[in-house]
PDB file of N, CA and C in Angstrom:
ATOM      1  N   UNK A   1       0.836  -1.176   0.000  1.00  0.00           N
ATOM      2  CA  UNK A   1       0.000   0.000   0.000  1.00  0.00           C
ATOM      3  C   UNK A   1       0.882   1.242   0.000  1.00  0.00           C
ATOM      4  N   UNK A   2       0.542   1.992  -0.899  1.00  0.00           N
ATOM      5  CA  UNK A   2       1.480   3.795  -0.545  1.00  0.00           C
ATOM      6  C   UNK A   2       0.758   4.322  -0.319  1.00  0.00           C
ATOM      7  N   UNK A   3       1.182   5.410   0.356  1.00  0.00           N
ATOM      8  CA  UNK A   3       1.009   6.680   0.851  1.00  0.00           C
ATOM      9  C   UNK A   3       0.180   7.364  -0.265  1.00  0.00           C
ATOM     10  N   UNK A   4      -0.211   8.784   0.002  1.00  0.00           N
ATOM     11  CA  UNK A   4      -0.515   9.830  -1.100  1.00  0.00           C
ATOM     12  C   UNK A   4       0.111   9.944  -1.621  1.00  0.00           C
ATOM     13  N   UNK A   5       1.510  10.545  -1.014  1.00  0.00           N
ATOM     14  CA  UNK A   5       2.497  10.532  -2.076  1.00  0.00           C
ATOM     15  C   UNK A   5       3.608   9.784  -2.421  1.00  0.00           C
ATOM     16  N   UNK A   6       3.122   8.401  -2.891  1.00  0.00           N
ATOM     17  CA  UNK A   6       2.922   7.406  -3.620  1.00  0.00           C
ATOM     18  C   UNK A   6       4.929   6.731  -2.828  1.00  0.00           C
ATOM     19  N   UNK A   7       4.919   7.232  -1.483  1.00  0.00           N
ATOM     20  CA  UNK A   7       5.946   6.191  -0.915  1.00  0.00           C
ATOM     21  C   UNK A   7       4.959   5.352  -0.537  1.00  0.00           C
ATOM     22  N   UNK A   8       6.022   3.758  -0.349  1.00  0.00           N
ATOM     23  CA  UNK A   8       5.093   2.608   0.768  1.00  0.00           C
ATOM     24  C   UNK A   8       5.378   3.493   2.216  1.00  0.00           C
ATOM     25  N   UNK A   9       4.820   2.741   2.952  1.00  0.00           N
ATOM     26  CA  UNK A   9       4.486   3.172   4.512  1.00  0.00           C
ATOM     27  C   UNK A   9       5.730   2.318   4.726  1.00  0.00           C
ATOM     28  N   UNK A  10       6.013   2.447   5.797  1.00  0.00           N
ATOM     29  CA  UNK A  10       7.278   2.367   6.786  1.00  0.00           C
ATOM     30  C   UNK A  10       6.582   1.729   8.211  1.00  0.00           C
ATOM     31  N   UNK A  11       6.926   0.509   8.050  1.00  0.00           N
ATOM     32  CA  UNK A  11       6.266  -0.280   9.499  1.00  0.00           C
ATOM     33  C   UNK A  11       6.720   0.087  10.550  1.00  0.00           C
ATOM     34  N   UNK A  12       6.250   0.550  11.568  1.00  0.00           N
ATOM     35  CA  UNK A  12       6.050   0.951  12.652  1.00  0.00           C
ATOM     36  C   UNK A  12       7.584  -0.006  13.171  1.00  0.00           C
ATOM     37  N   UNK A  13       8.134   0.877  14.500  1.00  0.00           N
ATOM     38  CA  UNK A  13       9.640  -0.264  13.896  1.00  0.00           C
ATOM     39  C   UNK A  13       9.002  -0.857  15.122  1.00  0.00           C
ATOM     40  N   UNK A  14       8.329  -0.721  16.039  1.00  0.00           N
ATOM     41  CA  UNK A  14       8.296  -2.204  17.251  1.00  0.00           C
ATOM     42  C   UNK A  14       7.848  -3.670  17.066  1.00  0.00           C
ATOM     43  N   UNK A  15       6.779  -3.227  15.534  1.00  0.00           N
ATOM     44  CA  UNK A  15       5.620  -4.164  15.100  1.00  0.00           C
ATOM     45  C   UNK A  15       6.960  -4.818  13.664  1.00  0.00           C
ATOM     46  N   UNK A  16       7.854  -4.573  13.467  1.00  0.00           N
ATOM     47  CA  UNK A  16       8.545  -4.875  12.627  1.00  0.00           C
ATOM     48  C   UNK A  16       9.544  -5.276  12.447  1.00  0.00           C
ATOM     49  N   UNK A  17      10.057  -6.472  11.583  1.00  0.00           N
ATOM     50  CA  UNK A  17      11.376  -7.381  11.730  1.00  0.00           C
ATOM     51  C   UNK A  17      12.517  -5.838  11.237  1.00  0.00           C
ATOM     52  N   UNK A  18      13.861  -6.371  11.600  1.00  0.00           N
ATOM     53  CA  UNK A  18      14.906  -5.820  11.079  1.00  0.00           C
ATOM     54  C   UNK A  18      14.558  -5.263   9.392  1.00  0.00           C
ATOM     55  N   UNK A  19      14.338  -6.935   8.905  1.00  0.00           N
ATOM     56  CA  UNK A  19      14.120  -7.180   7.456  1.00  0.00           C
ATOM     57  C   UNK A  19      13.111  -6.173   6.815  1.00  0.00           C
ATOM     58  N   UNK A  20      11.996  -6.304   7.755  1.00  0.00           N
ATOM     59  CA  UNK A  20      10.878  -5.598   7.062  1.00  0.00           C
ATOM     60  C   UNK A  20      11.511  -4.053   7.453  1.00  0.00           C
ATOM     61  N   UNK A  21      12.018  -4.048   7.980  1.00  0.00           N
ATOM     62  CA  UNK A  21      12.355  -2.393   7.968  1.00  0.00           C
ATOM     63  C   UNK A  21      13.139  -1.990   6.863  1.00  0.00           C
ATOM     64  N   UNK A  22      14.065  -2.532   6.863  1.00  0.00           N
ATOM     65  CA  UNK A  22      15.180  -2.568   5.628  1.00  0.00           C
ATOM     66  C   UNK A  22      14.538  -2.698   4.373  1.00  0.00           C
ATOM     67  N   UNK A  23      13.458  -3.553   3.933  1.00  0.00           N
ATOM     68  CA  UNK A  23      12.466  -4.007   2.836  1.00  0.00           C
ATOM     69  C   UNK A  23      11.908  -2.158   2.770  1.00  0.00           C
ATOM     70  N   UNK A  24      10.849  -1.581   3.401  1.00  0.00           N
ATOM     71  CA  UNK A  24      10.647  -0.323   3.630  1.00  0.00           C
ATOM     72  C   UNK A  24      11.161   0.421   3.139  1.00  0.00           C
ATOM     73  N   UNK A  25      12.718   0.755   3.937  1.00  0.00           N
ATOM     74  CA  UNK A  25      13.640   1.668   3.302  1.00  0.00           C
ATOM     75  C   UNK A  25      13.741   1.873   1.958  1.00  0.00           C
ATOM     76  N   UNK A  26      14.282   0.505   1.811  1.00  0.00           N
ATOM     77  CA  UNK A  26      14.521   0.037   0.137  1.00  0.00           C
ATOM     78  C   UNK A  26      13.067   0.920  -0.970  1.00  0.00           C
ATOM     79  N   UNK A  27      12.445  -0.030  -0.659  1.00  0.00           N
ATOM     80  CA  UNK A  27      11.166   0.881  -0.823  1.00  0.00           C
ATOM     81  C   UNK A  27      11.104   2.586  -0.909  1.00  0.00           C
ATOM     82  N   UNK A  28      11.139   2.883   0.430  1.00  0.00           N
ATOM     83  CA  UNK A  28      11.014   4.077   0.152  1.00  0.00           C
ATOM     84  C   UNK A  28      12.148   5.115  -0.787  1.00  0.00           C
ATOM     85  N   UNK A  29      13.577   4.386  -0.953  1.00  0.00           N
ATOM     86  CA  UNK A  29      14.563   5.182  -1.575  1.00  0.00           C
ATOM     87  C   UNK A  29      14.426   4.637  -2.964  1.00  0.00           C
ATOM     88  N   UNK A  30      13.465   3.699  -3.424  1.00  0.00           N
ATOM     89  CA  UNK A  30      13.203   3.588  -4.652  1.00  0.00           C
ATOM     90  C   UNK A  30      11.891   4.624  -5.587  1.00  0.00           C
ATOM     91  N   UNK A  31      11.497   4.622  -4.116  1.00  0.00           N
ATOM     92  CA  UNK A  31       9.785   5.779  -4.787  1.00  0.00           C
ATOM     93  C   UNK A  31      10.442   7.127  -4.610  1.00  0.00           C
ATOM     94  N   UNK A  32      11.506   7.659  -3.796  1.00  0.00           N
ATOM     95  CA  UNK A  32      12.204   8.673  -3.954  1.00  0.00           C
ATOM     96  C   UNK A  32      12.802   9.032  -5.265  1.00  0.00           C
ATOM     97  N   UNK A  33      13.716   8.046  -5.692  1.00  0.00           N
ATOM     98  CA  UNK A  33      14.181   7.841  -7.040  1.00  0.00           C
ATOM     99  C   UNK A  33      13.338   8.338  -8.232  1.00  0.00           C
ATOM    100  N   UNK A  34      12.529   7.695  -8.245  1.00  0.00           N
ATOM    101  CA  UNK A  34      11.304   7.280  -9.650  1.00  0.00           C
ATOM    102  C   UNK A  34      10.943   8.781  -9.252  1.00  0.00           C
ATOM    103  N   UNK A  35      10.725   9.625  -8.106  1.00  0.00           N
ATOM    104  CA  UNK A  35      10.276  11.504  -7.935  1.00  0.00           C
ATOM    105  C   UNK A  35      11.125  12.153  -8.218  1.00  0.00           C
ATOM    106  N   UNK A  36      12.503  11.848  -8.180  1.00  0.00           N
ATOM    107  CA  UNK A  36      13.410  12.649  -8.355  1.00  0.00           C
ATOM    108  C   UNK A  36      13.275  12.379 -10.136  1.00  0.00           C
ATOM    109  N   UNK A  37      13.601  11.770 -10.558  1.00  0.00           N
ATOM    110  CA  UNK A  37      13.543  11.494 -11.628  1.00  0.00           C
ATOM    111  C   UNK A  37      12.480  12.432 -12.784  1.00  0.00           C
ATOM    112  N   UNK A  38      11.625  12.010 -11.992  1.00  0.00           N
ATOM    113  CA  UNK A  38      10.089  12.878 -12.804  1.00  0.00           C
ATOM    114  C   UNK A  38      10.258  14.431 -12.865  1.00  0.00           C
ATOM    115  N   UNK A  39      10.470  14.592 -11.702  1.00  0.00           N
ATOM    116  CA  UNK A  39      11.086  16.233 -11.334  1.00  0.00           C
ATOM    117  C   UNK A  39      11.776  16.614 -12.199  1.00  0.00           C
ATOM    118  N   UNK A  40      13.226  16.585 -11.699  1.00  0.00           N
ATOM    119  CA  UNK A  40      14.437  16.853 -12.853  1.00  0.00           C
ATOM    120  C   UNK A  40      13.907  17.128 -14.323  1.00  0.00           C
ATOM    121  N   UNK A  41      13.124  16.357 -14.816  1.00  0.00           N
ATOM    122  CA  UNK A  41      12.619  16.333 -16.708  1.00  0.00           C
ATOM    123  C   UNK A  41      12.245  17.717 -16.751  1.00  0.00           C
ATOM    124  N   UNK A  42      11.364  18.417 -15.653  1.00  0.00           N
ATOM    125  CA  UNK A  42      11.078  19.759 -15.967  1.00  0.00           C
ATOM    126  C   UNK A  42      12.110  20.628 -15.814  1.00  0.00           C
ATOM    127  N   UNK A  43      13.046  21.032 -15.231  1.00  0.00           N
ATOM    128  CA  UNK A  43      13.732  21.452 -14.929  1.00  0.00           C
ATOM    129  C   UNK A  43      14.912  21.785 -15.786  1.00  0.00           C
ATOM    130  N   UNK A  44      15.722  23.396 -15.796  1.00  0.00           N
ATOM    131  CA  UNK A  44      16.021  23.760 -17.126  1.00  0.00           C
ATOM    132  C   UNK A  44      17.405  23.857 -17.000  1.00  0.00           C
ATOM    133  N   UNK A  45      17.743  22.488 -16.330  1.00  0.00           N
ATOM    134  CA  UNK A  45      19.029  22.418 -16.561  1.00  0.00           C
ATOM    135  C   UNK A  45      19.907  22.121 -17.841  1.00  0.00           C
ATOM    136  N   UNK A  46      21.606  22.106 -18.170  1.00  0.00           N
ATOM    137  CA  UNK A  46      21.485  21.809 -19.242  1.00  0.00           C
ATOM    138  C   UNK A  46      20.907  20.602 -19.737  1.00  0.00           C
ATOM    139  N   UNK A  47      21.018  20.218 -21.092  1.00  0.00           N
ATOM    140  CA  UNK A  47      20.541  19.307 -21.501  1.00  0.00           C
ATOM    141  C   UNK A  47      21.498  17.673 -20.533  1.00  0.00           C
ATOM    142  N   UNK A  48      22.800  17.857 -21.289  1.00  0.00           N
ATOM    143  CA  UNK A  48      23.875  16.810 -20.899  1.00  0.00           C
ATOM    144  C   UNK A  48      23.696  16.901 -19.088  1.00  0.00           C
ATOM    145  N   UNK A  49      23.447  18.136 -18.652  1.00  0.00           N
ATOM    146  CA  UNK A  49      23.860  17.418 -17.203  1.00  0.00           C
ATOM    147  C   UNK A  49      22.148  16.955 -16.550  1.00  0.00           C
ATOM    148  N   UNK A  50      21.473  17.148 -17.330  1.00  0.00           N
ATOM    149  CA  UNK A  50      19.919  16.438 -17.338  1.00  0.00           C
ATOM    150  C   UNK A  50      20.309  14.512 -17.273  1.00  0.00           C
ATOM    151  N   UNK A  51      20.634  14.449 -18.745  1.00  0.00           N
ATOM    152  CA  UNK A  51      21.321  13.351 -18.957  1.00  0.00           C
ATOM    153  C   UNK A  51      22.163  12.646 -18.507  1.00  0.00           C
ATOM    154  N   UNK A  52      22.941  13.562 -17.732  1.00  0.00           N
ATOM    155  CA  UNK A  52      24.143  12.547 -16.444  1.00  0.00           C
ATOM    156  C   UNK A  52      23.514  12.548 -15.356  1.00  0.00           C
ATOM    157  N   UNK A  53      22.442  13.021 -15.092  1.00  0.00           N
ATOM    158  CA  UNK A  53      21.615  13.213 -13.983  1.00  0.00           C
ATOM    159  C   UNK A  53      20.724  11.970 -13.790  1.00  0.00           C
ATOM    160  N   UNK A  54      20.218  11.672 -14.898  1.00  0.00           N
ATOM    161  CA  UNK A  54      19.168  10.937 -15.292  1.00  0.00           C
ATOM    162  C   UNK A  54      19.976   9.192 -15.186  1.00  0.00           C
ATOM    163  N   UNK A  55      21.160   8.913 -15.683  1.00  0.00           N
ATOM    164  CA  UNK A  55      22.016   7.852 -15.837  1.00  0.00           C
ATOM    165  C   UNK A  55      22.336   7.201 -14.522  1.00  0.00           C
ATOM    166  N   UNK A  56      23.092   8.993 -13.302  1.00  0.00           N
ATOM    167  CA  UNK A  56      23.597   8.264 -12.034  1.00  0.00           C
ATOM    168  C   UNK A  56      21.665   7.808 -11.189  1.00  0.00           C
ATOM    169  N   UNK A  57      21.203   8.681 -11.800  1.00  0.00           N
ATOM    170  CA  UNK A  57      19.992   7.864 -10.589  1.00  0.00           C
ATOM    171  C   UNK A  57      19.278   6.756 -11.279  1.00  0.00           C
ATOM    172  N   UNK A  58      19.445   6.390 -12.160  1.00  0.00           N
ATOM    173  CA  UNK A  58      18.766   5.075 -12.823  1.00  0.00           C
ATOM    174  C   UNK A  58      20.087   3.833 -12.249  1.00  0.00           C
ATOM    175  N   UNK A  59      21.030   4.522 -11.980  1.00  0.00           N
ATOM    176  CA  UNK A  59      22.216   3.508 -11.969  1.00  0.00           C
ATOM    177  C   UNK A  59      21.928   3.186 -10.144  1.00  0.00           C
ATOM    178  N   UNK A  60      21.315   4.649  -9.446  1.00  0.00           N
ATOM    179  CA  UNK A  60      21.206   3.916  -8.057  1.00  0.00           C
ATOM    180  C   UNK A  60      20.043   3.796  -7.671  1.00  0.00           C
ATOM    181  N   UNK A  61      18.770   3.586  -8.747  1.00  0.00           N
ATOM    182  CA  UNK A  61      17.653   2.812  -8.779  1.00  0.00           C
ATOM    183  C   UNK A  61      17.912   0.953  -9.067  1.00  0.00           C
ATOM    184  N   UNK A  62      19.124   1.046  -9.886  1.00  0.00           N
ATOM    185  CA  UNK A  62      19.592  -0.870 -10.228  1.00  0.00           C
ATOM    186  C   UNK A  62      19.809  -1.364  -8.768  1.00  0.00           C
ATOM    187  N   UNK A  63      20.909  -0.214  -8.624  1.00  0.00           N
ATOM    188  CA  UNK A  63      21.527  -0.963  -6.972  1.00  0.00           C
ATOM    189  C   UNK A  63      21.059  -1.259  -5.995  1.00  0.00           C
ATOM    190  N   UNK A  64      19.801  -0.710  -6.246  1.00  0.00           N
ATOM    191  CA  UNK A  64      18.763  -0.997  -4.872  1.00  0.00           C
ATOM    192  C   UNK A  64      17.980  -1.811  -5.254  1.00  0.00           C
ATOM    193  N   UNK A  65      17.335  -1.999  -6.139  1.00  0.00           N
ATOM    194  CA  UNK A  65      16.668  -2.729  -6.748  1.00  0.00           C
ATOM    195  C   UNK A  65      17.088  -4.463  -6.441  1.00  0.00           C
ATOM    196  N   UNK A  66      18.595  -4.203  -6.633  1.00  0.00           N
ATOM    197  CA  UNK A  66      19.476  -5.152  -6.464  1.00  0.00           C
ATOM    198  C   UNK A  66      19.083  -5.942  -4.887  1.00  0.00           C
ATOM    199  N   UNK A  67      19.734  -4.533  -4.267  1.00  0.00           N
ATOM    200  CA  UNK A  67      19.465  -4.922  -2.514  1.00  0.00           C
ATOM    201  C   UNK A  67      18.240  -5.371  -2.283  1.00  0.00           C
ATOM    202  N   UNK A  68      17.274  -4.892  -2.987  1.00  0.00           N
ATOM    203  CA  UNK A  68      15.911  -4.917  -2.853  1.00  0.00           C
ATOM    204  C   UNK A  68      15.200  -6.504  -2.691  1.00  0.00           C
ATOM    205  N   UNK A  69      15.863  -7.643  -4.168  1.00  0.00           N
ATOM    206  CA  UNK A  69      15.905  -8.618  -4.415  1.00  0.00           C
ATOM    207  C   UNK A  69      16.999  -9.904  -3.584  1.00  0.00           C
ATOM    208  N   UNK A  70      17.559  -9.171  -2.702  1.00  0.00           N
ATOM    209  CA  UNK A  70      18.521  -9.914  -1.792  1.00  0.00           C
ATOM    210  C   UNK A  70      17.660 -10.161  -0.632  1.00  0.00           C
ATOM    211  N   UNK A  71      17.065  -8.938  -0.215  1.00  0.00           N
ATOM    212  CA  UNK A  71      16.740  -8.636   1.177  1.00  0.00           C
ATOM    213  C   UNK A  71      14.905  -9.149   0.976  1.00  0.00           C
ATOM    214  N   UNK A  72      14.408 -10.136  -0.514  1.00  0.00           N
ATOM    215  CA  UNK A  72      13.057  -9.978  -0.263  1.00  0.00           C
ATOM    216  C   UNK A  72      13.488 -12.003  -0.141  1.00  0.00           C
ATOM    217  N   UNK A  73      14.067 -12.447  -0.560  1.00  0.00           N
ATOM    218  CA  UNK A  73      14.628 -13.808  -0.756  1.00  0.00           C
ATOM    219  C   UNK A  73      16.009 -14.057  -0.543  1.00  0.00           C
ATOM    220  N   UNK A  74      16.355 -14.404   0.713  1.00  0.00           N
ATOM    221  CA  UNK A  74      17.944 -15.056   0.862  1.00  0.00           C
ATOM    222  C   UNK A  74      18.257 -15.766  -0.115  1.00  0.00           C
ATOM    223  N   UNK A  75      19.489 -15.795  -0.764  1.00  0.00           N
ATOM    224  CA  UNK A  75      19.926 -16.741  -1.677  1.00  0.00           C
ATOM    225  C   UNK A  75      20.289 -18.135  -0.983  1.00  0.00           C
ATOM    226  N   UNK A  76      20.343 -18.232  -0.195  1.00  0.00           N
ATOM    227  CA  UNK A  76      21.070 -19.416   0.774  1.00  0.00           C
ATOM    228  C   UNK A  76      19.879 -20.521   1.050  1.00  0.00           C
ATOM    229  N   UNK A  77      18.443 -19.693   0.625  1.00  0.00           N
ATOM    230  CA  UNK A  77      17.329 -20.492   0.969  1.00  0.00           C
ATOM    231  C   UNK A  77      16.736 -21.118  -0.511  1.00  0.00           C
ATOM    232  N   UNK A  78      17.499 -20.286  -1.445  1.00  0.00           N
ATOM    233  CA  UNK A  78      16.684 -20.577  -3.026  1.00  0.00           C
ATOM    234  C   UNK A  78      17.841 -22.174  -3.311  1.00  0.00           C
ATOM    235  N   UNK A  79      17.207 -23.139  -3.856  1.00  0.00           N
ATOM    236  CA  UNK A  79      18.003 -24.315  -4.220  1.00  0.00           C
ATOM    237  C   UNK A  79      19.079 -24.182  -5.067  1.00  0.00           C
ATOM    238  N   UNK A  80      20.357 -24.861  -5.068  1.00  0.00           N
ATOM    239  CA  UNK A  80      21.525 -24.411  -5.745  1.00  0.00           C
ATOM    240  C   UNK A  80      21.531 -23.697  -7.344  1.00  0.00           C
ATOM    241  N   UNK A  81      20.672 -24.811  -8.292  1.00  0.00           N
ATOM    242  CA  UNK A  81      20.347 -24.038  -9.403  1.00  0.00           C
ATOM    243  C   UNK A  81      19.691 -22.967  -9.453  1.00  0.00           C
ATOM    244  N   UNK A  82      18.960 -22.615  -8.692  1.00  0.00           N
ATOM    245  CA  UNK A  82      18.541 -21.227  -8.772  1.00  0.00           C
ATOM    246  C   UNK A  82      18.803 -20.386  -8.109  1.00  0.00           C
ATOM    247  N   UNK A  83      19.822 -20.375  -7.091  1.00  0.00           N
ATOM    248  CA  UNK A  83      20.808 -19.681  -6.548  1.00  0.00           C
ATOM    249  C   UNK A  83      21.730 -18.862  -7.774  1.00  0.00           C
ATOM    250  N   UNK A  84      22.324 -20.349  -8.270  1.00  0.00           N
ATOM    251  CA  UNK A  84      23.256 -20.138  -8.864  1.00  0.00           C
ATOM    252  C   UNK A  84      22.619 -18.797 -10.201  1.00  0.00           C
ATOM    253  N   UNK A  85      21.433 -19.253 -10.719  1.00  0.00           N
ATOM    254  CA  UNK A  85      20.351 -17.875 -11.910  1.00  0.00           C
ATOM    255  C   UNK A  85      20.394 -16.873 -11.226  1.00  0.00           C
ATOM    256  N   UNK A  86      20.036 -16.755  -9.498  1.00  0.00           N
ATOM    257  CA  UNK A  86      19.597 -15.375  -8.812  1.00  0.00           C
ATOM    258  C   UNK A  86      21.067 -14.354  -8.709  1.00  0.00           C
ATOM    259  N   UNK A  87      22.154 -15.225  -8.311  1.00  0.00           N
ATOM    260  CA  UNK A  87      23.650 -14.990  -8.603  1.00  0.00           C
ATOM    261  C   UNK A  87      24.327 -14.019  -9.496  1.00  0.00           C
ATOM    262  N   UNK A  88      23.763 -15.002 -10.633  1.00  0.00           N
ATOM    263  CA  UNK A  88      24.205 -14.156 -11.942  1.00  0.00           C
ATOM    264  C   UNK A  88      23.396 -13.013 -12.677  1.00  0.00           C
ATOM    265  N   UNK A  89      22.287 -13.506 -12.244  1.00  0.00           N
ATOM    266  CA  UNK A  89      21.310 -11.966 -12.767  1.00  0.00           C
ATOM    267  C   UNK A  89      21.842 -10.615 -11.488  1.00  0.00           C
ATOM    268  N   UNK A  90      21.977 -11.050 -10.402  1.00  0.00           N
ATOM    269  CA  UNK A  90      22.075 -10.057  -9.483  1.00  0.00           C
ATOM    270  C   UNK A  90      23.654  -9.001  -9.924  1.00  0.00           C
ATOM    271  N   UNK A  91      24.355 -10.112 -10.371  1.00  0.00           N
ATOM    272  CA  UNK A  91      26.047  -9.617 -10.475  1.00  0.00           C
ATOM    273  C   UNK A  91      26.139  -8.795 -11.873  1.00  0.00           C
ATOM    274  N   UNK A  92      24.952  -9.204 -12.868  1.00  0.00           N
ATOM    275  CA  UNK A  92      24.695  -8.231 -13.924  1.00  0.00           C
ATOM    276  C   UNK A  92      24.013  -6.678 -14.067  1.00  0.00           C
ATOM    277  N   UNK A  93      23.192  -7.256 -13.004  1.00  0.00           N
ATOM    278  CA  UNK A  93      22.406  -5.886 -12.510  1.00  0.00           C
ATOM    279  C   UNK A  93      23.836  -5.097 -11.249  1.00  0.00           C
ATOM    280  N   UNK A  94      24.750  -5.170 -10.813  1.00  0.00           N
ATOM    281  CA  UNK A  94      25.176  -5.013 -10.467  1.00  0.00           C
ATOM    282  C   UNK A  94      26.366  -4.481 -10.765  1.00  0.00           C
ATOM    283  N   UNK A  95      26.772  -4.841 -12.146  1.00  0.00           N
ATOM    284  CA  UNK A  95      27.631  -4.823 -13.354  1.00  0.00           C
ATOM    285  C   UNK A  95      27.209  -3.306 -13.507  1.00  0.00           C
ATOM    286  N   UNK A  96      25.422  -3.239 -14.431  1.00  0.00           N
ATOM    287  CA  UNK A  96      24.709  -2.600 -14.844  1.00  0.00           C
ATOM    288  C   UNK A  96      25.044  -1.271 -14.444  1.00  0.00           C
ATOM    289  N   UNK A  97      24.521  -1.272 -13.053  1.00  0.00           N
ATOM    290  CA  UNK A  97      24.678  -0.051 -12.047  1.00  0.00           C
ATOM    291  C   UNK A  97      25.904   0.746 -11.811  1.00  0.00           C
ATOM    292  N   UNK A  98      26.609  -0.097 -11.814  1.00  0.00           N
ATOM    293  CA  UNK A  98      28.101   0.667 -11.794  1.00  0.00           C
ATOM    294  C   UNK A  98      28.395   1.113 -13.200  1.00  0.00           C
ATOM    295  N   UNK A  99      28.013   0.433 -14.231  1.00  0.00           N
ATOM    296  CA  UNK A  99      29.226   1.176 -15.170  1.00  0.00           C
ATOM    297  C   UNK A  99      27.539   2.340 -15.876  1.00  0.00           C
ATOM    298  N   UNK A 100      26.698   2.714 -15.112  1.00  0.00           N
ATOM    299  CA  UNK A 100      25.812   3.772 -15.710  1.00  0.00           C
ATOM    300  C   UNK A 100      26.565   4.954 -14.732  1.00  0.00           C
ATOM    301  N   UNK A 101      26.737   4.736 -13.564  1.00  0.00           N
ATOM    302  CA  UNK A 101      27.219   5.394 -12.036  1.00  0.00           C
ATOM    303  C   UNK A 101      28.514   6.027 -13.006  1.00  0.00           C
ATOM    304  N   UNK A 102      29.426   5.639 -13.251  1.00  0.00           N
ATOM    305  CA  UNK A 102      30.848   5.596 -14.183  1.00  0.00           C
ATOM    306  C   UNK A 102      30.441   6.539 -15.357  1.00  0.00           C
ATOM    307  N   UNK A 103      29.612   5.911 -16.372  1.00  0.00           N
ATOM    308  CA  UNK A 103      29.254   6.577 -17.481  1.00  0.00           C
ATOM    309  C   UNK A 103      28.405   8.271 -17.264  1.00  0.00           C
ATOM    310  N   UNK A 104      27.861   8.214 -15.934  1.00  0.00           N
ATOM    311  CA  UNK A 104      27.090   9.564 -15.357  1.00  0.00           C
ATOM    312  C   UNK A 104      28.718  10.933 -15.428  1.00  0.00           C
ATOM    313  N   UNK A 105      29.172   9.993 -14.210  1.00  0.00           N
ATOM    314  CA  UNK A 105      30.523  10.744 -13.927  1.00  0.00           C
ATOM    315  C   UNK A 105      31.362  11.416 -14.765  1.00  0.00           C
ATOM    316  N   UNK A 106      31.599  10.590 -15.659  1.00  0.00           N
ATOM    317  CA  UNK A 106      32.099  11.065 -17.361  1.00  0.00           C
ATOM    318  C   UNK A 106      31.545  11.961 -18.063  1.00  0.00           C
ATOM    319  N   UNK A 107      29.706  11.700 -17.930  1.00  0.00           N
ATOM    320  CA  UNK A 107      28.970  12.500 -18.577  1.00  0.00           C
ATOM    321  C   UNK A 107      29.360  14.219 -18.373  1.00  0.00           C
ATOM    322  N   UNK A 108      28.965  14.356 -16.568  1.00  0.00           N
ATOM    323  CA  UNK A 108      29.387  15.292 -16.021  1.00  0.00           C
ATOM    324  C   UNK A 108      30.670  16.452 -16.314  1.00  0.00           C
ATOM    325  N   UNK A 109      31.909  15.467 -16.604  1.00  0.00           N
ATOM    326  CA  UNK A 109      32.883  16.030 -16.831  1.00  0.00           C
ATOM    327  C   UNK A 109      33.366  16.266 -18.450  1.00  0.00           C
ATOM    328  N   UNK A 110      32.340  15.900 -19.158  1.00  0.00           N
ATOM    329  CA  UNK A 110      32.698  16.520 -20.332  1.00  0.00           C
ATOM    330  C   UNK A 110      33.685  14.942 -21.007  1.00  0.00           C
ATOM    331  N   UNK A 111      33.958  13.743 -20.364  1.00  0.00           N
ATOM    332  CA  UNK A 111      34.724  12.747 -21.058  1.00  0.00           C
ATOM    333  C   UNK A 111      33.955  12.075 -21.929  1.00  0.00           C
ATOM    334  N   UNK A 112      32.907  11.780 -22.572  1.00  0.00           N
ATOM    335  CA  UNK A 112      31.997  10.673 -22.836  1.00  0.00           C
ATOM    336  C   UNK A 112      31.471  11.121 -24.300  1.00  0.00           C
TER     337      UNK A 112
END
């Protein structure tokens, strides 16, 4: 369920595991993301640093996303073969994130 403005709610921390708090967070710094995001488009910055703008926060929308998928299913509990799929998709998305994070940075400075 979200909020009005369209974060999830944040469990009460007494009524709530570690996990589910952390799950939350995640949550909430992902619906932060996806606002920041929307925002920025209006905004009359230049074009390119719109665009390096747009890269580093999609790159730390992956990374959480990432955490997001760790912290909703332990890998240690998924059976070896599909450990081993959750593994490699995670280390790609992970790949992903960094070299957009990298490619932002560059953007910024005029290398790219």
């Amino acid at each position: 369920m979200l909020h009005t403005d369209n974060t999830p709610p944040v469990p009460a921390e007494g009524s709530a595991t570690p996990r589910e708090l952390a799950q939350a967070c995640l949550d909430n710094a992902l619906a932060l993301i996806e606002s920041v995001l929307e925002d920025r488009e209006d905004e009359k910055a230049a074009a390119g640093e719109r665009a390096a703008i747009r890269v580093c926060v999609t790159s730390a929308h992956v990374l959480l996303g990432a955490a997001r998928q760790l912290m909703a299913e332990p890998l240690h509990l998924l059976a070896p073969k599909e450990r081993a799929l959750r593994l490699k998709a995670l280390i790609d998305e992970a790949k992903n994130g960094g070299r957009a994070a990298y490619r932002a940075a560059l953007m910024l400075t005029g290398h790219e």
